[in-house]
N, C-alpha and C. Protein backbone atom coordinates (compact mmCIF):
# COMPACT_ATOMS: atom_id res chain seq x y z
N UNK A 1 -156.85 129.36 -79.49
CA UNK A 1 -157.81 128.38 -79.10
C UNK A 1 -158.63 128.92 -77.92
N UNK A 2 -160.16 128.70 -77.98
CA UNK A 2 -160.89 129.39 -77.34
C UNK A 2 -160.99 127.98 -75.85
N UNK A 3 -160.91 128.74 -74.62
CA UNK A 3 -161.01 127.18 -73.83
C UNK A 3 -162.36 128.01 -72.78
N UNK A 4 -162.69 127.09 -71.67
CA UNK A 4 -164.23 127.31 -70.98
C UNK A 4 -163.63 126.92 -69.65
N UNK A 5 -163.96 127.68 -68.89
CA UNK A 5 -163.82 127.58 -67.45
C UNK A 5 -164.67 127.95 -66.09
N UNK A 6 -165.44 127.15 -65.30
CA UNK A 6 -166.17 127.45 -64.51
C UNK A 6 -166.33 127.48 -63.07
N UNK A 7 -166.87 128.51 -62.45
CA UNK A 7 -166.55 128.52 -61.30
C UNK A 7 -167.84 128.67 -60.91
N UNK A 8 -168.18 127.91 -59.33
CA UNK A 8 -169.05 127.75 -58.61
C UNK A 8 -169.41 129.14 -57.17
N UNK A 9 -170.11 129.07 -56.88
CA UNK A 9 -170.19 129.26 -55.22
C UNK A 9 -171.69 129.32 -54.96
N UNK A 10 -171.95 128.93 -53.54
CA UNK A 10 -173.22 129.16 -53.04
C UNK A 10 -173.50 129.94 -52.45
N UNK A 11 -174.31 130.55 -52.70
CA UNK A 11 -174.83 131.83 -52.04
C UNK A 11 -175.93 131.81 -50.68
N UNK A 12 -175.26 132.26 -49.39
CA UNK A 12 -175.91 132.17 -47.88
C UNK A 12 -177.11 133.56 -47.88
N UNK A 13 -177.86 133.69 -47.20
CA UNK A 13 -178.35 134.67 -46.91
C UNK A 13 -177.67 135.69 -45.95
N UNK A 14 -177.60 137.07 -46.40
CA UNK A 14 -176.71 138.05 -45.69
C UNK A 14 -175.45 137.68 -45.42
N UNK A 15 -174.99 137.02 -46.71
CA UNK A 15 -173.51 136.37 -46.53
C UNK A 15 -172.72 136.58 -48.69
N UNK A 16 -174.34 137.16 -48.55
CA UNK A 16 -173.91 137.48 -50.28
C UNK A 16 -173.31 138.02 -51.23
N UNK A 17 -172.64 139.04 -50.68
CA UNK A 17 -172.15 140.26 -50.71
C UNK A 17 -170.80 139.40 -50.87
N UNK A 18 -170.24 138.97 -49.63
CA UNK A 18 -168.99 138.66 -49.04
C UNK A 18 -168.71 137.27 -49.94
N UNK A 19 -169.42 136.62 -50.50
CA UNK A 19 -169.56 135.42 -51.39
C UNK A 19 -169.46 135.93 -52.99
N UNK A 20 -169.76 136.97 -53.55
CA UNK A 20 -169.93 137.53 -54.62
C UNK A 20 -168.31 137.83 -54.79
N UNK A 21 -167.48 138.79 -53.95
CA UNK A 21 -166.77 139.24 -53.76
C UNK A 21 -165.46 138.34 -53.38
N UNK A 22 -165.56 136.76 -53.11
CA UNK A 22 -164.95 135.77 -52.96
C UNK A 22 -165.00 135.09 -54.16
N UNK A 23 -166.14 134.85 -54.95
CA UNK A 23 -166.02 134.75 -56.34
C UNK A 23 -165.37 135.49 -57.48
N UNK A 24 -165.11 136.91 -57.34
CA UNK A 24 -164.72 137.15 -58.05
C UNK A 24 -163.07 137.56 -57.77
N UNK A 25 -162.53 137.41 -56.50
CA UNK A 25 -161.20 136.93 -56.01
C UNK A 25 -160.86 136.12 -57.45
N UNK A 26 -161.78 135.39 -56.97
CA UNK A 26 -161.08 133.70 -57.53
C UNK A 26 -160.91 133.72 -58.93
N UNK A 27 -161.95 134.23 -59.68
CA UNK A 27 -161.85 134.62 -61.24
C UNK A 27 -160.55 135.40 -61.51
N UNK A 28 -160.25 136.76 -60.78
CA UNK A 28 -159.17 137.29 -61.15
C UNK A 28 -158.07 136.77 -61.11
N UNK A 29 -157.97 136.20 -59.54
CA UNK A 29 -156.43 135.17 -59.45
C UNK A 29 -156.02 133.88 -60.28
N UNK A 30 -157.38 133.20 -60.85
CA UNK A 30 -157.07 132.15 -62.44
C UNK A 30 -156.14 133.25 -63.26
N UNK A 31 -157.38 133.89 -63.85
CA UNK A 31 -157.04 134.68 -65.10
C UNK A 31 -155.50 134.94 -64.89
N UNK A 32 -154.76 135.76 -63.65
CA UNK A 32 -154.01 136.30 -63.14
C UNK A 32 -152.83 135.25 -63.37
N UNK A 33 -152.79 134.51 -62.74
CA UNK A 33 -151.77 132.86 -62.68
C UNK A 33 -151.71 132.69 -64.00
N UNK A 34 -152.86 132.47 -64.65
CA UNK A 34 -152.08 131.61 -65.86
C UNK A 34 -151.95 132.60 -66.84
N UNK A 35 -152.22 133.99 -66.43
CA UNK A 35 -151.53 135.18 -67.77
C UNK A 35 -152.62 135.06 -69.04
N UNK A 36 -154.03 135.03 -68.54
CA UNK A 36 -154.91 135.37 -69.72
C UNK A 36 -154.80 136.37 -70.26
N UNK A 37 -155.04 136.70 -71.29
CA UNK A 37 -155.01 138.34 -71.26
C UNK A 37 -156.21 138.61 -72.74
N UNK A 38 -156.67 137.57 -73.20
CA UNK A 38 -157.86 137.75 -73.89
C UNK A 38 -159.64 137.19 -73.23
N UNK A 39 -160.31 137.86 -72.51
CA UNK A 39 -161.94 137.30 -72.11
C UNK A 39 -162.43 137.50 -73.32
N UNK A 40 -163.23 136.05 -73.88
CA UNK A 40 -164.11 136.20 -75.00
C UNK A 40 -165.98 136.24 -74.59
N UNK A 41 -165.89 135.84 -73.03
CA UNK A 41 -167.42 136.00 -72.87
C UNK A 41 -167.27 135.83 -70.98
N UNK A 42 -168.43 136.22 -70.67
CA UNK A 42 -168.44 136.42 -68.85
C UNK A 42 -170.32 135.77 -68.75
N UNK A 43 -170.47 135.04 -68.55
CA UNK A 43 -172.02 134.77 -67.82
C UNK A 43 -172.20 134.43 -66.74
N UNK A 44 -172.88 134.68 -65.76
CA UNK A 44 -173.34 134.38 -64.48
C UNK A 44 -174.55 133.86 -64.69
N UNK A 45 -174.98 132.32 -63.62
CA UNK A 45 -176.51 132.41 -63.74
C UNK A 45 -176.72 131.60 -62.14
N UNK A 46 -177.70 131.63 -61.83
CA UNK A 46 -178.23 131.66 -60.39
C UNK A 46 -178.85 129.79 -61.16
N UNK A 47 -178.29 129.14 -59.92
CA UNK A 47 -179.21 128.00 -58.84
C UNK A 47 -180.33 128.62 -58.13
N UNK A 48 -181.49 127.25 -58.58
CA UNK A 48 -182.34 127.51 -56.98
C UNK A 48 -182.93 126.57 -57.21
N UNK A 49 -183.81 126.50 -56.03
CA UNK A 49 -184.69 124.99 -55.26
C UNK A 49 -185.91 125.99 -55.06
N UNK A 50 -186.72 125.40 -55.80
CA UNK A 50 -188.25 125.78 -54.79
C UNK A 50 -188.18 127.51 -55.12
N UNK A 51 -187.65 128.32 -56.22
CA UNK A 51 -187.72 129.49 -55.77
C UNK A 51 -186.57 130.52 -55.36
N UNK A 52 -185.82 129.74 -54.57
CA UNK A 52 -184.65 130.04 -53.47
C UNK A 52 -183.64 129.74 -54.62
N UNK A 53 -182.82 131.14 -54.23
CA UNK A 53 -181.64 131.47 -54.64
C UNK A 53 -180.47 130.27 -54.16
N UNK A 54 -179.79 129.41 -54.48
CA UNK A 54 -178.73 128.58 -53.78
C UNK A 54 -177.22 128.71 -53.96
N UNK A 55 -176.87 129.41 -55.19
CA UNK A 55 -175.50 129.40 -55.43
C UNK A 55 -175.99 130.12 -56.86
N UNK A 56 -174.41 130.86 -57.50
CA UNK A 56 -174.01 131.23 -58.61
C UNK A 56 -173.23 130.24 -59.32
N UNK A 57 -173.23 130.51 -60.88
CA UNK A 57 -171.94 129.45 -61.38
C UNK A 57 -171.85 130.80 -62.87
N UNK A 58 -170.35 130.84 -62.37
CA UNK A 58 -169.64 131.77 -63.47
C UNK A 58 -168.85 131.15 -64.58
N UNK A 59 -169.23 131.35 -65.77
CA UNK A 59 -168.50 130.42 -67.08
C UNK A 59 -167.71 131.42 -67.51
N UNK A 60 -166.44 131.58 -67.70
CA UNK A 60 -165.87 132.15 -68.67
C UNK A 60 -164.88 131.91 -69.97
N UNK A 61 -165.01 132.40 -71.40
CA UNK A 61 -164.43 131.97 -72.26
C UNK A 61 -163.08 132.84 -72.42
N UNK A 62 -162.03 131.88 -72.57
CA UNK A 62 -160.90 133.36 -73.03
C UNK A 62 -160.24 132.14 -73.95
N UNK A 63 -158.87 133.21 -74.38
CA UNK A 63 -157.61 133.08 -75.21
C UNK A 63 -156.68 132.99 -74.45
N UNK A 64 -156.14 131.62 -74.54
CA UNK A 64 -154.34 131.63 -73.87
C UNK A 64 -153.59 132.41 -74.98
């Protein structure tokens, strides 16, 4: 069974790097905990206001 899971963060100026890299903590340590071991898809897509970059939101599909 294919399931969907999403993760947020907002992205600061010159804080992006360190936010990117806190996001993807967090993706590995899910996956990690609950013993995924099939990814069926990875997308990233950007928030914004006016132009302006505000946050990422990461969807990913896997296999328990």
């Amino acid at each position: 069974m294919i399931k969907i899971k999403t993760f947020t963060s907002t992205l600061r100026i010159f804080h992006v790097h360190s936010e990117l890299m806190t996001l993807d903590k967090e993706v590995n340590d899910f996956l990690q905990s609950n013993g995924i071991k099939k990814i069926v898809s990875v997308s990233d897509s950007t928030t914004s206001t006016h132009g302006d970059t505000m946050g990422i939101i990461r969807v990913i599909a896997y296999e328990e």
